[in-house]
N, C-alpha and C. Protein backbone atom coordinates (compact mmCIF):
# COMPACT_ATOMS: atom_id res chain seq x y z
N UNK A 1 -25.72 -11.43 0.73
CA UNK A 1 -25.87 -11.00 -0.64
C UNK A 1 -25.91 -12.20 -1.58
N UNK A 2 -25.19 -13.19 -1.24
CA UNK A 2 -25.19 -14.23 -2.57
C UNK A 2 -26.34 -15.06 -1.80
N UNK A 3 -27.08 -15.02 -1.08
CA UNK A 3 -28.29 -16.18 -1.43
C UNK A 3 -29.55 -15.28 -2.35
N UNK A 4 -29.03 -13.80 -2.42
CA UNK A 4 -30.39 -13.74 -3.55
C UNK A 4 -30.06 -14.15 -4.59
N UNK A 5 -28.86 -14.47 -4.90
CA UNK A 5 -28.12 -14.92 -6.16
C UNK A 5 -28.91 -16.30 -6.66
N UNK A 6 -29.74 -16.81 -8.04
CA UNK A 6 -30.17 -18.05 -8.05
C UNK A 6 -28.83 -18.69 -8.71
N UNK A 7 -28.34 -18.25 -9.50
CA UNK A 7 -26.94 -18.58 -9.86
C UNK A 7 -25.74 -19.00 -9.02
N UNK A 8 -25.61 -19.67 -8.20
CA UNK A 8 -24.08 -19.61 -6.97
C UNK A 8 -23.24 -19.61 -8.27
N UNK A 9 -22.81 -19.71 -9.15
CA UNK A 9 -21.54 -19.54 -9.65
C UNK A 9 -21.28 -18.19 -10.30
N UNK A 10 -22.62 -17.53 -10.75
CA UNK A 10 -22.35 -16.16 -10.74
C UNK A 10 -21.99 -15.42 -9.68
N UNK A 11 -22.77 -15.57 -8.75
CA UNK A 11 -22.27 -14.88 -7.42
C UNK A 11 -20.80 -15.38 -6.50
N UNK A 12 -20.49 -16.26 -6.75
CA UNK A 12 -19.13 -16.46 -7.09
C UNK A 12 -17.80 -15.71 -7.70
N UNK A 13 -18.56 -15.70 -8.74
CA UNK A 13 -17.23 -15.18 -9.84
C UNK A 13 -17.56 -13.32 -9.45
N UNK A 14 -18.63 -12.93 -9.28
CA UNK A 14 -18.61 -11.60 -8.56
C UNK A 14 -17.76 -11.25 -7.41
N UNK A 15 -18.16 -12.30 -6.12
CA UNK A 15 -17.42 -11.69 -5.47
C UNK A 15 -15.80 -11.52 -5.50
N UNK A 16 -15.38 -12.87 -6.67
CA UNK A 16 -14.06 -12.91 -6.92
C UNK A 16 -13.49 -11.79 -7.60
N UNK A 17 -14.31 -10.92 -8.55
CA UNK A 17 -13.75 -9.94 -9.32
C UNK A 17 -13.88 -8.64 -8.57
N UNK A 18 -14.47 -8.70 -7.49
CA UNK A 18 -14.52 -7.43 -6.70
C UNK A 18 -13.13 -7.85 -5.83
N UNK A 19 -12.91 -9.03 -5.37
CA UNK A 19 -12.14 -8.92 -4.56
C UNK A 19 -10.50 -8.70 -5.27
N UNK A 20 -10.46 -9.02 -6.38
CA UNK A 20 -9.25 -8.76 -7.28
C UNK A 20 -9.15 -7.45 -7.54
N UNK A 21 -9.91 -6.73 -7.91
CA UNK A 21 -10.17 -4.30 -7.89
C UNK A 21 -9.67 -4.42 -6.85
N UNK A 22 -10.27 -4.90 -5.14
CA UNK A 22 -10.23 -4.04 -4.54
C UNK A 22 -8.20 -4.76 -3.85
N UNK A 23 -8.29 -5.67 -4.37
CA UNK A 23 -6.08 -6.15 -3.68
C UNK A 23 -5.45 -5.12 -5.01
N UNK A 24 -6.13 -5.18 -6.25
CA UNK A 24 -5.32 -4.41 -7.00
C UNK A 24 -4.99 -3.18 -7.59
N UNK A 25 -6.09 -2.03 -6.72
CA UNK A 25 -5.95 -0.94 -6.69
C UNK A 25 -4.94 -0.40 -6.63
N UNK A 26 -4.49 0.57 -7.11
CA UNK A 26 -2.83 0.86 -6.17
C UNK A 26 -3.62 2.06 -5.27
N UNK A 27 -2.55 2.35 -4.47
CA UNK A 27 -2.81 2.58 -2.66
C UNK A 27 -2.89 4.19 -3.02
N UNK A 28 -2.58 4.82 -4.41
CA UNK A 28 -3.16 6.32 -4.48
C UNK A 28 -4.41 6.28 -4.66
N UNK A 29 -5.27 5.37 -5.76
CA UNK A 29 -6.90 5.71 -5.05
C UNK A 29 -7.31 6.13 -3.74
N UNK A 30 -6.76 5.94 -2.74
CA UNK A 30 -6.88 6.00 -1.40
C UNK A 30 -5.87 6.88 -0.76
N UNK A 31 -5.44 7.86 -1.00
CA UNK A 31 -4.74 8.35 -0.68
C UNK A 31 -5.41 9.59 -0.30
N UNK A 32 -5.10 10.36 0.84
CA UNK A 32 -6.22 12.02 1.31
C UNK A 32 -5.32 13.05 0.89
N UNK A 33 -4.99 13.60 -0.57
CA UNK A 33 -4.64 14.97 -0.78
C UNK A 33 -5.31 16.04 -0.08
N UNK A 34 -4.63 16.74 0.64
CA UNK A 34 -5.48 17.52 1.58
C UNK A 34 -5.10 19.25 1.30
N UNK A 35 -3.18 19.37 1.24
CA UNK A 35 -2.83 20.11 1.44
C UNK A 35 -2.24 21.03 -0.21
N UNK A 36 -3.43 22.25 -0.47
CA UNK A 36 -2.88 22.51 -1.93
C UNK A 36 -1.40 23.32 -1.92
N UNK A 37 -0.51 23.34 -2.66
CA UNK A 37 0.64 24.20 -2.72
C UNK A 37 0.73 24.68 -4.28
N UNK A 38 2.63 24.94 -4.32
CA UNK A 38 2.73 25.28 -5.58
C UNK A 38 4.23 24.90 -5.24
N UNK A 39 5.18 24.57 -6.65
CA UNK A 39 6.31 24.21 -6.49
C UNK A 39 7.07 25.60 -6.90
N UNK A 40 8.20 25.46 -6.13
CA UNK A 40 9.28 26.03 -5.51
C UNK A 40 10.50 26.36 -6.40
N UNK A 41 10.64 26.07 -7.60
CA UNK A 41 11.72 25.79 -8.40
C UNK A 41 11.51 25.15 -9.70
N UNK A 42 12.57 25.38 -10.93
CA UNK A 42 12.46 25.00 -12.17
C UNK A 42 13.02 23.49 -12.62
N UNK A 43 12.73 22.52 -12.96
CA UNK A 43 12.95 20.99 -13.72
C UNK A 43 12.98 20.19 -12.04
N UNK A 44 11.81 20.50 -11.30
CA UNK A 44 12.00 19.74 -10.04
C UNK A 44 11.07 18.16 -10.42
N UNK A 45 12.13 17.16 -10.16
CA UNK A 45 11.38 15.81 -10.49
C UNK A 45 10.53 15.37 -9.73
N UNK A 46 9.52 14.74 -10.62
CA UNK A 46 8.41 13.97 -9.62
C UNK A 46 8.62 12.23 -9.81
N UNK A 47 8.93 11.95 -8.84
CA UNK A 47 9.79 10.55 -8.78
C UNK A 47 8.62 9.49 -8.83
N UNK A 48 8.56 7.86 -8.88
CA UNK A 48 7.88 7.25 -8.26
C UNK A 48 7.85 6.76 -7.12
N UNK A 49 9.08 7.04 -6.70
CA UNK A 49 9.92 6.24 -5.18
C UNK A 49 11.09 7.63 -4.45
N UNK A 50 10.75 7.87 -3.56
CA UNK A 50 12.01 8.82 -3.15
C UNK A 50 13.25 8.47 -3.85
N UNK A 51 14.44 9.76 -4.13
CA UNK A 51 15.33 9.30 -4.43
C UNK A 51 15.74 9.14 -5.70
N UNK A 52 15.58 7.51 -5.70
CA UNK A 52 16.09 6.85 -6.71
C UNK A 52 15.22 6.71 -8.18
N UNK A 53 13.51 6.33 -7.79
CA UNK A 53 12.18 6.06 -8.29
C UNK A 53 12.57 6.90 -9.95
N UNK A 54 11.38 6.06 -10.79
CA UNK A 54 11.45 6.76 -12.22
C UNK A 54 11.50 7.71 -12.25
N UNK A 55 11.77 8.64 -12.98
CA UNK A 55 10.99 10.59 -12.91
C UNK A 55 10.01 9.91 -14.05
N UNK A 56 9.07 10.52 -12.90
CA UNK A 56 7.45 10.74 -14.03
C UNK A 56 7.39 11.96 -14.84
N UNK A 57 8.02 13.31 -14.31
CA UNK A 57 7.96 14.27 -15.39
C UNK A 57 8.75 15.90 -14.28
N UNK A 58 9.14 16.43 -15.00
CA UNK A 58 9.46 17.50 -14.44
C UNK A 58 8.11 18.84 -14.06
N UNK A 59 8.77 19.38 -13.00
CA UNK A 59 7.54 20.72 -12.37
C UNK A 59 8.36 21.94 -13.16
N UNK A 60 7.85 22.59 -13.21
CA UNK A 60 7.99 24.10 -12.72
C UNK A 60 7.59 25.16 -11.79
N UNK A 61 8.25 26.25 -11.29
CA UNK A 61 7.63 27.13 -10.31
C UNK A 61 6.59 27.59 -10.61
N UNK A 62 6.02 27.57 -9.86
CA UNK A 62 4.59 27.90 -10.07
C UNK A 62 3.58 26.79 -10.26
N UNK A 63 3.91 25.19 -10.66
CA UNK A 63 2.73 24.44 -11.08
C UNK A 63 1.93 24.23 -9.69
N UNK A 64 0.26 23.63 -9.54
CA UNK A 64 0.21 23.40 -8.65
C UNK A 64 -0.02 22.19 -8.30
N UNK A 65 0.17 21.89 -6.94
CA UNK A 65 0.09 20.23 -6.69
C UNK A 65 -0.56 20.60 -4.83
N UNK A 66 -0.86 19.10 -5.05
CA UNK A 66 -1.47 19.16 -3.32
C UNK A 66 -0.55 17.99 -2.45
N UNK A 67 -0.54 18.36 -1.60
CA UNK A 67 0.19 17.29 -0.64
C UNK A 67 -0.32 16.54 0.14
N UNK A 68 -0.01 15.01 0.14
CA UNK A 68 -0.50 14.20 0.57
C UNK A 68 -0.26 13.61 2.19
N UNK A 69 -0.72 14.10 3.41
CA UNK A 69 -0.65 13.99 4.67
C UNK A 69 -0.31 12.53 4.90
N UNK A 70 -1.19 11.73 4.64
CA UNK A 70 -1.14 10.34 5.18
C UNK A 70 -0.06 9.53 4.57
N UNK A 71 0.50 9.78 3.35
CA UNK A 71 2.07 8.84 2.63
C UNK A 71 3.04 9.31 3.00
N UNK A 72 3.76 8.81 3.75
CA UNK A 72 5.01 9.21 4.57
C UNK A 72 5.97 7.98 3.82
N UNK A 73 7.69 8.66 3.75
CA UNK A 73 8.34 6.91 3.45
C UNK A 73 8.98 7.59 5.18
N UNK A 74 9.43 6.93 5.54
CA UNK A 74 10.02 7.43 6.99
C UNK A 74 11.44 6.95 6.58
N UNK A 75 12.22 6.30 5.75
CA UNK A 75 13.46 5.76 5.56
C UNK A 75 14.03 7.85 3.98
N UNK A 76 12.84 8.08 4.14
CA UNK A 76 13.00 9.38 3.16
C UNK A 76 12.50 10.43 4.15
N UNK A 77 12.81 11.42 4.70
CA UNK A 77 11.56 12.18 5.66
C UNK A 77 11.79 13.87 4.64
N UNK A 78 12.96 13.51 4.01
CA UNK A 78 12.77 14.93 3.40
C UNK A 78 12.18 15.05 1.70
N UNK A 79 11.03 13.73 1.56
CA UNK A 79 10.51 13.89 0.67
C UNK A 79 8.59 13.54 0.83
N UNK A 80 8.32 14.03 0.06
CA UNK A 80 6.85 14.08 -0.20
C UNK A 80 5.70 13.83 -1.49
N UNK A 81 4.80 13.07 -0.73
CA UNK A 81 3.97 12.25 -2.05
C UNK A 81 3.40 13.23 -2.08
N UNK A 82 3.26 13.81 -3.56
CA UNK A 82 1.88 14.89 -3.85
C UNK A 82 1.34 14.38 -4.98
N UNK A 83 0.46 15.07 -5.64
CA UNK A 83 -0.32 15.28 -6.52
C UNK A 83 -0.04 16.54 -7.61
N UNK A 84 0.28 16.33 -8.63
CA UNK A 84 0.69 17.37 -9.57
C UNK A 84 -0.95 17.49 -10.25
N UNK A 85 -1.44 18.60 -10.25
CA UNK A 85 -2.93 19.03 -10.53
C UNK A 85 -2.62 19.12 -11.89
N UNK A 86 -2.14 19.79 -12.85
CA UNK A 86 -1.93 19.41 -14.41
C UNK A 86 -2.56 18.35 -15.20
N UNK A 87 -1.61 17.29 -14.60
CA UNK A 87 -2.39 16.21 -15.18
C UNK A 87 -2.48 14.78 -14.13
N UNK A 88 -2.88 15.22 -12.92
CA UNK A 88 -2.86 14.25 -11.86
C UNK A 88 -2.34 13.01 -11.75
N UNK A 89 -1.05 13.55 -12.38
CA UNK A 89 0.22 12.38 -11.47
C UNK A 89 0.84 12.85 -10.03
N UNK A 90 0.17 11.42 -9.50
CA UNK A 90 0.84 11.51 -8.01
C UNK A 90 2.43 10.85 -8.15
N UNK A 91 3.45 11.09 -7.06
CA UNK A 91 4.53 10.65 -6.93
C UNK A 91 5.49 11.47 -5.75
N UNK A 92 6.42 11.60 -5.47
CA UNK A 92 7.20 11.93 -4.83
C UNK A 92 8.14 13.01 -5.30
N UNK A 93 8.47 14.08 -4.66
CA UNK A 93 9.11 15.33 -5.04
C UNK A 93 10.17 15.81 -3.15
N UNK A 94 11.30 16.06 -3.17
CA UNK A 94 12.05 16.50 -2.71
C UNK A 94 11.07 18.16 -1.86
N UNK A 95 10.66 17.52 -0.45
CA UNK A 95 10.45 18.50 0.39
C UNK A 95 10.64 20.13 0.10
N UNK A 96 11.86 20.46 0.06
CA UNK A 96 11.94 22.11 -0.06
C UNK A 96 11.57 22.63 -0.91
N UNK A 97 10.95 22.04 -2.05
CA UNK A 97 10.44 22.74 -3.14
C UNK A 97 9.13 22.88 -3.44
N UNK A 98 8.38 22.81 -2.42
CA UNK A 98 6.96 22.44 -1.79
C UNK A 98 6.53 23.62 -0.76
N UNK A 99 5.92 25.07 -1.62
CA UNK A 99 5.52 25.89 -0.83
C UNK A 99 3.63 25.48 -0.68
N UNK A 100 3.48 25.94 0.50
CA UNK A 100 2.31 25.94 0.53
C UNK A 100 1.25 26.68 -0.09
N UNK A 101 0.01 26.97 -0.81
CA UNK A 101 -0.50 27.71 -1.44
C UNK A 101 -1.89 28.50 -0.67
């Protein structure tokens, strides 16, 4: 690709700014929401980190969200990265409150 480039320092600084998107994506662009549900319970937090992590915002029963197969923490196994469909914040929510839809 860069020898059609007559510029080498443009094609340079391209491939450098692609390669900076693609280290600084965060790892939910890429993430396979697969599984849709609905939550289970009233002021259930959606964390950034199992646990401990910010609360990004509270659910209610009934909102819906999808669950994310491939983000596992394995040091957490009774929690789960989803997707809150509202306003598509992903984060982490406490397993049992995660019916399937």
């Amino acid at each position: 690709m860069i020898k059609y480039f007559k510029n080498k320092g443009l094609a340079s600084t391209l491939a450098l700014a692609v390669g900076f998107m693609l280290l600084f994506t965060p790892l939910t662009a890429f993430a396979a929401f697969t599984q849709p549900g609905i939550v289970n319970g009233d002021g259930v937090r959606l964390r950034t980190q199992p646990v401990t992590g910010t609360i990004l915002g509270l659910m209610y029963k009934g909102d819906q969200i999808t669950l994310c197969d491939s983000t596992v923490d394995n040091n957490y196994p009774a929690w789960v990265y989803i997707r809150r469909e509202y306003n598509k914040t992903v984060g982490w929510m406490e397993w049992s409150y995660f019916v399937h839809g």
